[in-house]
N, C-alpha and C. Protein backbone atom coordinates (compact mmCIF):
# COMPACT_ATOMS: atom_id res chain seq x y z
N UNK A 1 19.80 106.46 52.17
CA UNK A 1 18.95 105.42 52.75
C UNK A 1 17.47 105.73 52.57
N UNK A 2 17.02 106.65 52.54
CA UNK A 2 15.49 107.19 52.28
C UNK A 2 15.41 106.93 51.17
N UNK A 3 15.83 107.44 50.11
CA UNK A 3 15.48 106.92 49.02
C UNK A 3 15.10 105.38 48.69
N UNK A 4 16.53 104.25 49.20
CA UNK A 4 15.85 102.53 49.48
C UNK A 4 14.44 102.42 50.22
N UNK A 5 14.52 103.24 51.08
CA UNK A 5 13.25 102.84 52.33
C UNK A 5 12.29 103.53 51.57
N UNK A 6 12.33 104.15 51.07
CA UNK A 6 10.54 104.87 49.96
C UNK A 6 10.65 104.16 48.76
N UNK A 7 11.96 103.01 48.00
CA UNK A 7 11.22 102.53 47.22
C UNK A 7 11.03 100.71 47.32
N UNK A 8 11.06 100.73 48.78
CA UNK A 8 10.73 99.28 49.33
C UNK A 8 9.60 99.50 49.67
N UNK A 9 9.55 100.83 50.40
CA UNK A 9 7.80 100.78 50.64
C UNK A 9 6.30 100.94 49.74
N UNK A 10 7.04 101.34 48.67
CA UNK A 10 6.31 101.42 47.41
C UNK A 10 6.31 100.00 47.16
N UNK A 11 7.09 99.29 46.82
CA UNK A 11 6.99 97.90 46.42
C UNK A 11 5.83 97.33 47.20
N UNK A 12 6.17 97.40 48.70
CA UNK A 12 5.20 96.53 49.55
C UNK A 12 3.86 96.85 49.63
N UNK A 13 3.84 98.26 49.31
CA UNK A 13 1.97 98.79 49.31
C UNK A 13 1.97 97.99 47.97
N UNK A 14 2.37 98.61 46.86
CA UNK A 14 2.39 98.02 45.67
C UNK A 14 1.55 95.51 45.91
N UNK A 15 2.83 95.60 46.06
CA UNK A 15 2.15 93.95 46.55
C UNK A 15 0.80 93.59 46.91
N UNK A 16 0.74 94.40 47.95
CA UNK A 16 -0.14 94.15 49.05
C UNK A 16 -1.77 94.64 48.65
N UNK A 17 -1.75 95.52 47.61
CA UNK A 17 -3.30 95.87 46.91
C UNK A 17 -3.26 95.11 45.60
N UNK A 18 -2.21 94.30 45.05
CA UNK A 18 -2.48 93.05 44.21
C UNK A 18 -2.85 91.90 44.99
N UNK A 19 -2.34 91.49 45.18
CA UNK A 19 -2.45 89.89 46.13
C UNK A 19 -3.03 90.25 47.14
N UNK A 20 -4.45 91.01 47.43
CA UNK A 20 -5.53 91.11 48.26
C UNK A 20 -6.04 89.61 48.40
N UNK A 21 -6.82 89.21 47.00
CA UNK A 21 -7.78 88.75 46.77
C UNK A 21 -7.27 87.69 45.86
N UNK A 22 -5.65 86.75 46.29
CA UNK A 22 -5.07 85.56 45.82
C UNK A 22 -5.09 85.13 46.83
N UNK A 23 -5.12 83.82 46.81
CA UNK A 23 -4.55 83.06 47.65
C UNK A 23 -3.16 82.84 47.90
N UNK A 24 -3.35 82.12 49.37
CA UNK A 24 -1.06 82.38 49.46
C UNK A 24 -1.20 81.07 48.62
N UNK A 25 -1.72 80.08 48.49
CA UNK A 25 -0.71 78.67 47.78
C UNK A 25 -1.35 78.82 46.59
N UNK A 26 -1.82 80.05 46.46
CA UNK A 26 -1.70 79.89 44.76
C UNK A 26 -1.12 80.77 43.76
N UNK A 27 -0.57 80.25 42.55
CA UNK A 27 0.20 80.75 41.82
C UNK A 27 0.57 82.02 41.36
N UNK A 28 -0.88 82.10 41.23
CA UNK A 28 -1.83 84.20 41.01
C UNK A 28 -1.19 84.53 42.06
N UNK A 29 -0.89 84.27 43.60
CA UNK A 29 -0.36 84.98 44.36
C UNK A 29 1.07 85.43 43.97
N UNK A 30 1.66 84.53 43.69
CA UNK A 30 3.13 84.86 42.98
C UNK A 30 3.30 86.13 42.09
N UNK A 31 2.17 85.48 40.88
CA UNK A 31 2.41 86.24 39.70
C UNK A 31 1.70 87.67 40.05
N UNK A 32 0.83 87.91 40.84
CA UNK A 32 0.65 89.16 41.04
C UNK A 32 1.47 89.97 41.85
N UNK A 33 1.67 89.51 42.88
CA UNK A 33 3.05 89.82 43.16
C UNK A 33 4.21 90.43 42.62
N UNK A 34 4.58 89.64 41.37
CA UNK A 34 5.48 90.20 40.79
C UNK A 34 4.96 91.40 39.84
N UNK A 35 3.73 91.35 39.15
CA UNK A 35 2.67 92.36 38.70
C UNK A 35 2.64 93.45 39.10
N UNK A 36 2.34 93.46 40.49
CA UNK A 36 2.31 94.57 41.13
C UNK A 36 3.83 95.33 41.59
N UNK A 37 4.39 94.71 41.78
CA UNK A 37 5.88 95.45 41.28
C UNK A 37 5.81 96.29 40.28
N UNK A 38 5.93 96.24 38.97
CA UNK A 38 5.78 96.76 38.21
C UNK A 38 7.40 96.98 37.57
N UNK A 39 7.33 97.16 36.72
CA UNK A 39 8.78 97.97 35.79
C UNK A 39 9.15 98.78 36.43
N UNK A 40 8.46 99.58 36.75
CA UNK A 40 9.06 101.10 37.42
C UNK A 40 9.72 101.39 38.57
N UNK A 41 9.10 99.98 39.39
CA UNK A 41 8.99 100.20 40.59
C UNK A 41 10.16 98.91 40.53
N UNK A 42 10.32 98.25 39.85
CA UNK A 42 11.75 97.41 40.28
C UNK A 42 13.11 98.30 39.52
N UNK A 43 13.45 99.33 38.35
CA UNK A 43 13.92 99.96 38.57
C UNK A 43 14.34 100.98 39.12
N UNK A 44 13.21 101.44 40.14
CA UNK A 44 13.44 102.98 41.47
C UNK A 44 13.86 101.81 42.45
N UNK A 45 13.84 100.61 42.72
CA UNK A 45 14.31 99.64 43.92
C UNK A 45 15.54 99.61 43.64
N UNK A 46 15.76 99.10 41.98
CA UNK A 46 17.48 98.58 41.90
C UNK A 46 18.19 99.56 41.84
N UNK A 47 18.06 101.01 41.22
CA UNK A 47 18.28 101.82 41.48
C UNK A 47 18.76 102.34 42.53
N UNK A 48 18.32 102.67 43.52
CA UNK A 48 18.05 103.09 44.87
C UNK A 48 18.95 101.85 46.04
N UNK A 49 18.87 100.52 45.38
CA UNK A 49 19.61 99.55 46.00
C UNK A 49 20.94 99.92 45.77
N UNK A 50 21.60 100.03 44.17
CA UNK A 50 22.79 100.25 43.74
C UNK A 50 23.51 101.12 44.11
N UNK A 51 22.26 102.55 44.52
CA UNK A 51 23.24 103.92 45.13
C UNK A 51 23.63 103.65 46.70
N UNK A 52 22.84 102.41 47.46
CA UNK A 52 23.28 102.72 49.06
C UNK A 52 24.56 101.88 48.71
N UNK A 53 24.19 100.78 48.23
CA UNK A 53 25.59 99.83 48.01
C UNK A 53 26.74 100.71 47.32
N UNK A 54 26.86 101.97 46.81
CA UNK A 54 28.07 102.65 46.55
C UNK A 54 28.25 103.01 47.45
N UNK A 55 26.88 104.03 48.13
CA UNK A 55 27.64 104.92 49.37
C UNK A 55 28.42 103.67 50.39
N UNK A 56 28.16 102.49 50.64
CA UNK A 56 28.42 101.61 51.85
C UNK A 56 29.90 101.07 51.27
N UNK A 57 30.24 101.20 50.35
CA UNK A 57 31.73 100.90 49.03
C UNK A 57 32.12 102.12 49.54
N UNK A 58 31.69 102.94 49.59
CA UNK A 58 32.56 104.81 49.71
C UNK A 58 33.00 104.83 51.18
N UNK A 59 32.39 104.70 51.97
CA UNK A 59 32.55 104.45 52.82
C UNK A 59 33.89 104.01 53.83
N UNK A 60 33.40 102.67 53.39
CA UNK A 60 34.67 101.43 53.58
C UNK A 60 35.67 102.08 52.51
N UNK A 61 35.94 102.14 52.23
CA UNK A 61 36.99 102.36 50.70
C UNK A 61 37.06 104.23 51.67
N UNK A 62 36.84 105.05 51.84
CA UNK A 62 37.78 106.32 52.98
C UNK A 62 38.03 105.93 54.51
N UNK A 63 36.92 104.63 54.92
CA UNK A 63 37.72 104.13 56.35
C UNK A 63 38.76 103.91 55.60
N UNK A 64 39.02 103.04 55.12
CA UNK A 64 40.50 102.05 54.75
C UNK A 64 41.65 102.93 54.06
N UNK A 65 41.17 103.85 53.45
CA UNK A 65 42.06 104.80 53.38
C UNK A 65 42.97 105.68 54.71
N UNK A 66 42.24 106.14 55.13
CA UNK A 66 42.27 106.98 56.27
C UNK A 66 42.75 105.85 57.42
N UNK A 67 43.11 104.41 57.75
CA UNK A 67 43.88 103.31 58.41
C UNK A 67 45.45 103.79 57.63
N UNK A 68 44.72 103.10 56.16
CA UNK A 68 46.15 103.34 55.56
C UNK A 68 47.04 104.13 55.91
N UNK A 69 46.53 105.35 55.51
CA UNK A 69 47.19 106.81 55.40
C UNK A 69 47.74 106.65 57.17
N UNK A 70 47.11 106.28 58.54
CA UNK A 70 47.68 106.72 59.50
C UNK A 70 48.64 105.78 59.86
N UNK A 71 48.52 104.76 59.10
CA UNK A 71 49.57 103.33 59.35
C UNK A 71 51.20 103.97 59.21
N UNK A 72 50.92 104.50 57.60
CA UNK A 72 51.97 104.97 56.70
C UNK A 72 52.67 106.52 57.46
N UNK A 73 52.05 106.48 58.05
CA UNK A 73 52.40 107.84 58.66
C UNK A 73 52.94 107.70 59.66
N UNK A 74 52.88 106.38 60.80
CA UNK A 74 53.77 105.96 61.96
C UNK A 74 54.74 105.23 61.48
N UNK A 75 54.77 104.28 60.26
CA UNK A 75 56.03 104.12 59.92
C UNK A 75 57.15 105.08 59.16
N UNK A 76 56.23 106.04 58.54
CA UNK A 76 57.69 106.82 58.31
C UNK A 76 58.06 107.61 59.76
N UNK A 77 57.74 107.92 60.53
CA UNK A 77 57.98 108.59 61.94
C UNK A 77 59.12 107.56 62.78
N UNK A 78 58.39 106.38 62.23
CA UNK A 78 59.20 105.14 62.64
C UNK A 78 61.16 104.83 61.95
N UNK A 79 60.27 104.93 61.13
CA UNK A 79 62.03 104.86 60.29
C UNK A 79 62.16 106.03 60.45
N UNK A 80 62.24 107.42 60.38
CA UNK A 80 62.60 108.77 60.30
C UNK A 80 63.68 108.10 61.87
N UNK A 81 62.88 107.83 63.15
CA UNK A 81 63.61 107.68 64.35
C UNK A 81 64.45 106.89 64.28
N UNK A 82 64.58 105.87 63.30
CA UNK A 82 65.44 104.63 63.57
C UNK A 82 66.87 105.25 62.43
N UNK A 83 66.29 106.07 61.65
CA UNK A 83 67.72 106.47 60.52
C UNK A 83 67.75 107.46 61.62
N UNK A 84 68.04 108.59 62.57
CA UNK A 84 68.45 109.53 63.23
C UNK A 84 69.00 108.92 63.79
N UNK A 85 68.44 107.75 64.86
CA UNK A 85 69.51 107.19 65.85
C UNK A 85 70.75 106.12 65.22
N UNK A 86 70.62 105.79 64.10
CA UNK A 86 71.94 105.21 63.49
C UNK A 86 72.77 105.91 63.01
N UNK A 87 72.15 106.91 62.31
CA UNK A 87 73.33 108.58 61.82
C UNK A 87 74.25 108.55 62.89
N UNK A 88 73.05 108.92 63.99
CA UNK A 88 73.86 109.25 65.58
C UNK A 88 75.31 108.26 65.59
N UNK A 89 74.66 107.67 65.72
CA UNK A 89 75.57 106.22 66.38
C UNK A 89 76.52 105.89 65.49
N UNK A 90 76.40 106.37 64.08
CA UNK A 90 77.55 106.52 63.03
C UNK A 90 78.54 107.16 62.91
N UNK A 91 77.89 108.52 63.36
CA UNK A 91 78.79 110.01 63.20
C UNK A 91 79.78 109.82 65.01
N UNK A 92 78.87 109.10 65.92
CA UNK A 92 79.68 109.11 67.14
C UNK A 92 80.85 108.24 66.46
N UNK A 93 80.81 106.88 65.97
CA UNK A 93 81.53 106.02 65.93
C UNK A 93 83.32 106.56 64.96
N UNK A 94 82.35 107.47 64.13
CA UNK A 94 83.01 108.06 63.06
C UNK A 94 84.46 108.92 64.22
N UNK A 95 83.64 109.87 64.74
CA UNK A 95 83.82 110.76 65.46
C UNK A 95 85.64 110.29 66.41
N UNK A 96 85.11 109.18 66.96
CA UNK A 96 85.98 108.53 68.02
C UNK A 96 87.25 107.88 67.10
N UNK A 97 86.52 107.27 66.01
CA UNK A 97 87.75 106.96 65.32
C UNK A 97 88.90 107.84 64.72
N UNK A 98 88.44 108.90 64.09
CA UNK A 98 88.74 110.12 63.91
C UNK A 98 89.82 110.35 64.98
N UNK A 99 89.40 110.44 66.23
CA UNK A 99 90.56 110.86 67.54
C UNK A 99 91.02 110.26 67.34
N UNK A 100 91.19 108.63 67.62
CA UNK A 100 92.13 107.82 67.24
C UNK A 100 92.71 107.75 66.64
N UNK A 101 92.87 107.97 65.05
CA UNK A 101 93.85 108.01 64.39
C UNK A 101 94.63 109.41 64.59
N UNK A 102 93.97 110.38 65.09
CA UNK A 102 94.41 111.61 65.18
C UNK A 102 95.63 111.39 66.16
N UNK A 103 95.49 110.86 67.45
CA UNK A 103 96.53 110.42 68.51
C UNK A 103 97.05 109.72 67.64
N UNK A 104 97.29 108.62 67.26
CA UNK A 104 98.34 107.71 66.57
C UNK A 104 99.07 108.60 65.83
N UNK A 105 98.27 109.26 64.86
CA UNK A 105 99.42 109.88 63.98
C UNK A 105 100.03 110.80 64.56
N UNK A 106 99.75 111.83 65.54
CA UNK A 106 100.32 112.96 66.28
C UNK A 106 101.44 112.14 67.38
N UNK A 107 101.20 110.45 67.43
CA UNK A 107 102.34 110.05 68.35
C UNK A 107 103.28 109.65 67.43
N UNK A 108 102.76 109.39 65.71
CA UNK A 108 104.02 108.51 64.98
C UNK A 108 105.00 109.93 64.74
N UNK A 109 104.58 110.85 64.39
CA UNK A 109 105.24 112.41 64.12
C UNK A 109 106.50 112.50 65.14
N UNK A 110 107.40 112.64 65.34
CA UNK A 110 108.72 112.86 65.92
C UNK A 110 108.64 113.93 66.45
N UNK A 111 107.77 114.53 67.62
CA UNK A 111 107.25 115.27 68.28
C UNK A 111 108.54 114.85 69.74
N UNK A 112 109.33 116.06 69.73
CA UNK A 112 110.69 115.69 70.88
C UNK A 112 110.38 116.00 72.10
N UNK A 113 110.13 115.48 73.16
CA UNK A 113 109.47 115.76 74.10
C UNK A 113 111.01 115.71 74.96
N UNK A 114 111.23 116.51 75.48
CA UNK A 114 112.26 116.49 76.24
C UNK A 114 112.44 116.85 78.36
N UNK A 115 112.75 115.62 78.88
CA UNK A 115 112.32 115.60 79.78
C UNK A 115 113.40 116.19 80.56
N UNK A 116 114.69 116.65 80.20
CA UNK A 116 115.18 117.00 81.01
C UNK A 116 116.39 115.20 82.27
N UNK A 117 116.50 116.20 83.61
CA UNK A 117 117.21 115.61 84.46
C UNK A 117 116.05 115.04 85.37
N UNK A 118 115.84 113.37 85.64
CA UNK A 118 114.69 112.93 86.00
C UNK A 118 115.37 111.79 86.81
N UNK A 119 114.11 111.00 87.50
CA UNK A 119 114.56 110.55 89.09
C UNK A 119 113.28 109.57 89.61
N UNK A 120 113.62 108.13 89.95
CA UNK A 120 112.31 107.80 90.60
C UNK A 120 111.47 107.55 89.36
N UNK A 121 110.17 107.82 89.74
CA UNK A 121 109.42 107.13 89.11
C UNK A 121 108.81 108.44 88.09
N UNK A 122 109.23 107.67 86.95
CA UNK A 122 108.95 109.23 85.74
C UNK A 122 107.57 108.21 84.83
N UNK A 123 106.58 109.08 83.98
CA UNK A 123 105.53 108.93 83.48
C UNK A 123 105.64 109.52 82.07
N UNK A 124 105.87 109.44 81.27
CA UNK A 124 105.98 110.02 79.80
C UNK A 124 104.58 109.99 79.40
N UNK A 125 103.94 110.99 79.07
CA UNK A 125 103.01 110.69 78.34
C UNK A 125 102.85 110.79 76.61
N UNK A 126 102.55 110.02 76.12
CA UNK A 126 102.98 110.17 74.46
C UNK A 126 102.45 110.88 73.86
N UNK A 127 101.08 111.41 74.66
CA UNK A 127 100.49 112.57 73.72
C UNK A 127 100.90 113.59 73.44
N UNK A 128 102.13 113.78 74.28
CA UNK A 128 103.31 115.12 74.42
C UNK A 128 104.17 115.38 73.31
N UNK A 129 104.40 113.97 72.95
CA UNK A 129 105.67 114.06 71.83
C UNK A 129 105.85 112.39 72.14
N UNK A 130 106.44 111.78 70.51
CA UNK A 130 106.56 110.50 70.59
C UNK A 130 108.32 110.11 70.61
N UNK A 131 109.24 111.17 70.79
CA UNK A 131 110.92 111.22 70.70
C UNK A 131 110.85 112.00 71.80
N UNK A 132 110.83 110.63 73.06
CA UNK A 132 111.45 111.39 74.32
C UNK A 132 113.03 111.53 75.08
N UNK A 133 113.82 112.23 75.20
CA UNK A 133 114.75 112.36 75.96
C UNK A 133 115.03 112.66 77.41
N UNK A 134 116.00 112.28 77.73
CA UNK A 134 116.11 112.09 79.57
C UNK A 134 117.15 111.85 79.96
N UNK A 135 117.76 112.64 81.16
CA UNK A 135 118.73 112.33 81.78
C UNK A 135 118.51 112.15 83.02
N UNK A 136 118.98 110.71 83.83
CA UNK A 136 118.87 109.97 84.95
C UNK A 136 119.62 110.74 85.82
N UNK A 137 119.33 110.86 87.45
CA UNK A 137 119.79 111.89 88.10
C UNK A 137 120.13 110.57 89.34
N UNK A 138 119.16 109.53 88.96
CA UNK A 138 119.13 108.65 90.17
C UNK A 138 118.64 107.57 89.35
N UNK A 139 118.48 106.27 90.19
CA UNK A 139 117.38 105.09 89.40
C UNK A 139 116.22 105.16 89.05
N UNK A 140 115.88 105.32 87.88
CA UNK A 140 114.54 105.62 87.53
C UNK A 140 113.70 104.88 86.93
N UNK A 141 112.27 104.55 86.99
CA UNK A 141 111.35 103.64 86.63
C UNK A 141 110.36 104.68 85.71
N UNK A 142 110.62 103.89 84.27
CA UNK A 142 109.91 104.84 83.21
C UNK A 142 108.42 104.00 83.47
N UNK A 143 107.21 104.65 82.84
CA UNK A 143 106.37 104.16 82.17
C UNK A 143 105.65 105.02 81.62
N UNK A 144 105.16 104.43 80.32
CA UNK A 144 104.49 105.49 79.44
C UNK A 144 102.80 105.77 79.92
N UNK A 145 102.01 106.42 79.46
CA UNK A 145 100.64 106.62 78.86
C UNK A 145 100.20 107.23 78.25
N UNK A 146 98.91 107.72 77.94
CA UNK A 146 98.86 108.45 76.94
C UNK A 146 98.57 108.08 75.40
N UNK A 147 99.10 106.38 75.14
CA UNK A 147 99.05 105.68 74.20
C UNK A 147 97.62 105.84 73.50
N UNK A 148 97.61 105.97 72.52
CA UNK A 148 96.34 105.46 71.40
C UNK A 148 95.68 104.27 71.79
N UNK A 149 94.39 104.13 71.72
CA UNK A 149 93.88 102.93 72.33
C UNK A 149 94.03 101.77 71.06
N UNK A 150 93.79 102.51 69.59
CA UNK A 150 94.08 101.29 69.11
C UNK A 150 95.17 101.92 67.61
N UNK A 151 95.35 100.76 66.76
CA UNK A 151 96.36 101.24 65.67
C UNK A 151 97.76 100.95 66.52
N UNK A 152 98.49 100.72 65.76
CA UNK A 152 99.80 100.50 65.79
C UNK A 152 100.61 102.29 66.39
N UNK A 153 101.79 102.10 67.66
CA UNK A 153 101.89 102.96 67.99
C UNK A 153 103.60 102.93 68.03
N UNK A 154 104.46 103.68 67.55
CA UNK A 154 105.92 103.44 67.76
C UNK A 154 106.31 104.92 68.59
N UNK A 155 107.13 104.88 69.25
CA UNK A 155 108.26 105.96 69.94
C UNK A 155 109.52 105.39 70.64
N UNK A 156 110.03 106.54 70.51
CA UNK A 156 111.96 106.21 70.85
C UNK A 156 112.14 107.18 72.11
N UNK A 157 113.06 106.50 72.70
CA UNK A 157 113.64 107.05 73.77
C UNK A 157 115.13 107.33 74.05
N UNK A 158 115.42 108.33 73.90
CA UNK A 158 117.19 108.64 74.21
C UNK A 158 117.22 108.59 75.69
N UNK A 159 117.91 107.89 76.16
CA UNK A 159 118.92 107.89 77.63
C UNK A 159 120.09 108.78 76.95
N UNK A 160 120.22 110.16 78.03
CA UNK A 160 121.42 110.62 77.32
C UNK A 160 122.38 110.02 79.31
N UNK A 161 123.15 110.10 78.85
CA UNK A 161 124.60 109.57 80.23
C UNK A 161 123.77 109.30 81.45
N UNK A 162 123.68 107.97 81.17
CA UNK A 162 123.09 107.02 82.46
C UNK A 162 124.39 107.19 83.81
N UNK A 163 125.23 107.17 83.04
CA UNK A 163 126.36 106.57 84.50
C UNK A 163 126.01 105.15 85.35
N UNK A 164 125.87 105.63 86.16
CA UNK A 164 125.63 104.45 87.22
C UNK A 164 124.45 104.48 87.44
N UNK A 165 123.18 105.13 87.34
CA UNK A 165 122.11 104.68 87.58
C UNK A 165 121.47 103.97 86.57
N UNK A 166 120.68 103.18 87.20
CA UNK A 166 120.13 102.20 86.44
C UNK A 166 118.58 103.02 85.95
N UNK A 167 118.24 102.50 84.67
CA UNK A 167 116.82 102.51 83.98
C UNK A 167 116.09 101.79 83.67
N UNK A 168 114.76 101.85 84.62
CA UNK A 168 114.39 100.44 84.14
C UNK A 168 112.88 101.00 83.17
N UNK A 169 112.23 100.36 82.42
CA UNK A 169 111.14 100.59 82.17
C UNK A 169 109.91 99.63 82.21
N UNK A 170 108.31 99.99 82.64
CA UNK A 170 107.81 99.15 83.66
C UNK A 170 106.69 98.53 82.17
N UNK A 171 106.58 97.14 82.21
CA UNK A 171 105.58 96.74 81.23
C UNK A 171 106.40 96.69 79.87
N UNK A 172 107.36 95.89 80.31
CA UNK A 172 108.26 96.28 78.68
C UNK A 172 108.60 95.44 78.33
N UNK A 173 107.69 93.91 77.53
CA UNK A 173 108.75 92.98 76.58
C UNK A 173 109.89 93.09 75.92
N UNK A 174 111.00 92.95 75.79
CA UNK A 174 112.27 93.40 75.70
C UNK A 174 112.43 92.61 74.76
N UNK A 175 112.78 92.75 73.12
CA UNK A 175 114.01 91.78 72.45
C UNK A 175 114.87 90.93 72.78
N UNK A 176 114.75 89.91 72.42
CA UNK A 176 116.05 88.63 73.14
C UNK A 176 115.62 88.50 74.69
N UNK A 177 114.02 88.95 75.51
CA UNK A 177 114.11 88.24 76.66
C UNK A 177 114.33 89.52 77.96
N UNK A 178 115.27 90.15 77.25
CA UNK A 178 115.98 90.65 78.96
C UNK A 178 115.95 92.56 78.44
N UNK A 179 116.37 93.57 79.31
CA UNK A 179 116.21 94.67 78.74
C UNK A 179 117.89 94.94 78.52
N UNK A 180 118.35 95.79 77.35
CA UNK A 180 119.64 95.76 76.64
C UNK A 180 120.41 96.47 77.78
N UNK A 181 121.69 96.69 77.81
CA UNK A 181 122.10 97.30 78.40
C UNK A 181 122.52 99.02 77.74
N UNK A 182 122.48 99.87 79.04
CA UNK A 182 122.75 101.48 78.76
C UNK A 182 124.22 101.29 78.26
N UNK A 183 124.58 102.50 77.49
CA UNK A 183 126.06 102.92 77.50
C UNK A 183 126.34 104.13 78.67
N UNK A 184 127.36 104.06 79.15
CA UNK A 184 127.77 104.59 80.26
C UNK A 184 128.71 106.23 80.21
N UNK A 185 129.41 106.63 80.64
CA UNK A 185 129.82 107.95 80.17
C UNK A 185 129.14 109.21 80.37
N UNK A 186 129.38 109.99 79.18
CA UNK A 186 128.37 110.79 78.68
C UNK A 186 127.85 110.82 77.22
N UNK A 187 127.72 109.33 77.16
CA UNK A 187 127.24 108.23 75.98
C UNK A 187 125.99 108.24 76.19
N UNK A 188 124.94 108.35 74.86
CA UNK A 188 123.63 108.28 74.64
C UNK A 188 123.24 106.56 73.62
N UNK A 189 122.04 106.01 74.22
CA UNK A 189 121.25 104.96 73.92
C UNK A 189 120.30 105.47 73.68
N UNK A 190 119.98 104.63 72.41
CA UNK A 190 118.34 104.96 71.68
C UNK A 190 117.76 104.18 71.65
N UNK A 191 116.45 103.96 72.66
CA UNK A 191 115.39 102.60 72.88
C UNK A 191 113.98 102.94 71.96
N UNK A 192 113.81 101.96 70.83
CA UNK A 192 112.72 102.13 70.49
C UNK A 192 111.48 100.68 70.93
N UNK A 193 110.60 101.74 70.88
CA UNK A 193 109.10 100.77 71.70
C UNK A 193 108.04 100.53 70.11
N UNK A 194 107.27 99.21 70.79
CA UNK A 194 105.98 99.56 69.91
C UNK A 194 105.36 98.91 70.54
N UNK A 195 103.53 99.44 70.43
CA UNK A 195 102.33 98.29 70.79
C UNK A 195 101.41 98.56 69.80
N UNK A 196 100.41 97.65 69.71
CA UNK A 196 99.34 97.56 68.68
C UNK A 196 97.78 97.24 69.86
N UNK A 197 97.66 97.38 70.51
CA UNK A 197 96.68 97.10 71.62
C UNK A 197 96.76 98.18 72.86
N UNK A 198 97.04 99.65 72.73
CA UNK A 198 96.70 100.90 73.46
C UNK A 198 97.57 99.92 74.63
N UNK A 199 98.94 99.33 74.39
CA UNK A 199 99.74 99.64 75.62
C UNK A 199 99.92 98.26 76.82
N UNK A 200 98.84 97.52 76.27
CA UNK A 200 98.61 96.31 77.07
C UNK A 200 99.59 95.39 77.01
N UNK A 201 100.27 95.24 76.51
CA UNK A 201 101.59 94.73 75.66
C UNK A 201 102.20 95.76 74.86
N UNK A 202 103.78 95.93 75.68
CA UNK A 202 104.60 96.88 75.03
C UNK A 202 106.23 96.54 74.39
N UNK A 203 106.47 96.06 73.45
CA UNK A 203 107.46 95.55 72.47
C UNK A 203 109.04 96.70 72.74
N UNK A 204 109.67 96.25 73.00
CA UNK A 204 111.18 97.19 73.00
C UNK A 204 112.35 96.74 72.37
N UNK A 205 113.19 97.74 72.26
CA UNK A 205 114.51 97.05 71.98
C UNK A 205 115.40 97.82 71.57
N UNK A 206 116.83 97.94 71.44
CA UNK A 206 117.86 98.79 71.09
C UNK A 206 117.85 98.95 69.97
N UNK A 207 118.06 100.72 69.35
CA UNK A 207 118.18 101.30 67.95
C UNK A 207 119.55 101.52 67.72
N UNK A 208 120.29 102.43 69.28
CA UNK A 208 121.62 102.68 68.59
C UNK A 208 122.05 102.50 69.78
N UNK A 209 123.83 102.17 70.40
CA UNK A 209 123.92 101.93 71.64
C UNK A 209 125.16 102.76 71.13
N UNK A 210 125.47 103.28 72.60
CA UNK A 210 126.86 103.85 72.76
C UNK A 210 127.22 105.11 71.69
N UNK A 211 126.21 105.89 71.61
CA UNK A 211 126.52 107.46 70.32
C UNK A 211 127.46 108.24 71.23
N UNK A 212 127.81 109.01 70.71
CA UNK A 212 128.85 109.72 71.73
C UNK A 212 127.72 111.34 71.66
C-alpha cells in the first residue's frame, strides 16, 4: 500500500505545480494536468496500482482457500462418522443374523434330547436338541421354546408308551384339524412340528404311529 500512496502523491504534487496558473474551465487545465503526470509517473501509478490489486487477489484467493480447505475437512469427519455408524449397524445386523441361522441350523441337526419319565407341564427347549423323546408318567402338557426367531424350524417328538395318559401339546395347529391319536402299550409315536415365524404359529402332525 505505500508504494500506491507515494505514487498518488507524486501524481497530485505533480498536478498541482502544473495547473497553478490554468484556469479550472479551461482546457490548459486538463491538458496540463495530464502533462504533469508525466510517463513516469503514470507508469510508477499503474504499476503500483497492479501490485495492490494482486496482493487484494492473494488475499481473497488464501481466504477462500483456507474456507475451502476447512469446509472439506468437516465433511470428510462427516462422512468418516456416518460410514462408522453404518459399518456398525451392518456388522450388528450381520452379527444377529449369523445367530440366527446358527440356532436354526443347530435345531434342524437331529440333536436327541432326551427327556426321560415326565409329568404335568413339561417345556422342551429346542436349543437343546431338535429329536426330543419322553415318557408320560401322568397327563402332560408339552410346549416348546427356544425356537429360532426367524427361518424355517422343524423337530420331532417320540412319545415312547403313553398308556393311559393323555399328551397334549400347547399352541399346536394339528393336520386334519384335531391332534392324532397316541399308540398305546409300550408302542412309540413320532410327532413331527414346524414353524416359520419363531413359534407364533406351530404346524404338527403324525410321522409314524404305533412302532413297536
Amino acid at each position: 500500500m505505500n508504494v500506491l500512496d507515494n505514487a498518488i502523491g507524486a501524481i497530485v504534487d505533480r498536478v498541482a505545480s502544473q495547473v497553478a496558473t490554468a484556469k479550472p474551465n479551461d482546457l490548459v487545465y486538463l491538458a496540463k494536468a495530464i502533462e504533469g503526470v508525466g510517463a513516469g509517473s503514470q507508469v510508477s501509478f499503474l504499476t503500483a496500482l497492479a501490485s495492490n490489486q494482486q496482493e487484494i487477489i492473494n488475499d481473497i484467493g488464501k481466504n477462500k482457500l483456507s474456507d475451502i480447505n476447512a469446509a472439506g475437512a468437516a465433511q470428510i469427519v462427516d462422512v468418516n462418522k456416518t460410514g462408522a455408524n453404518q459399518l456398525a449397524s451392518i456388522n450388528q445386523t450381520t452379527a444377529n443374523s449369523l445367530a440366527n441361522i446358527s440356532n436354526a441350523f443347530s435345531q434342524q441337526v437331529s440333536t436327541v434330547q432326551a427327556l426321560g419319565t415326565v409329568s404335568g407341564n413339561v417345556v422342551v427347549n429346542l436349543s437343546l436338541g431338535s429329536a426330543i423323546t419322553l415318557t408320560p408318567s401322568a397327563a402332560s402338557m408339552v410346549t416348546f421354546s427356544g425356537i429360532a426367531v426367524s427361518g424355517a424350524t422343524y423337530w420331532e417328538v417320540e412319545v415312547i408308551a403313553p398308556a393311559a395318559w393323555p399328551v397334549t401339546f400347547n399352541n399346536v395347529s394339528w393336520d386334519g384339524g384335531s391332534a392324532p391319536p397316541l399308540a398305546g402299550g409300550s408302542k412309540t409315536t413320532v410327532l413331527s412340528f414346524r414353524t416359520r415365524n419363531g413359534g407364533t404359529k406351530i404346524y404338527g402332525g403324525i410321522s409314524f404311529y404305533d412302532i413297536a
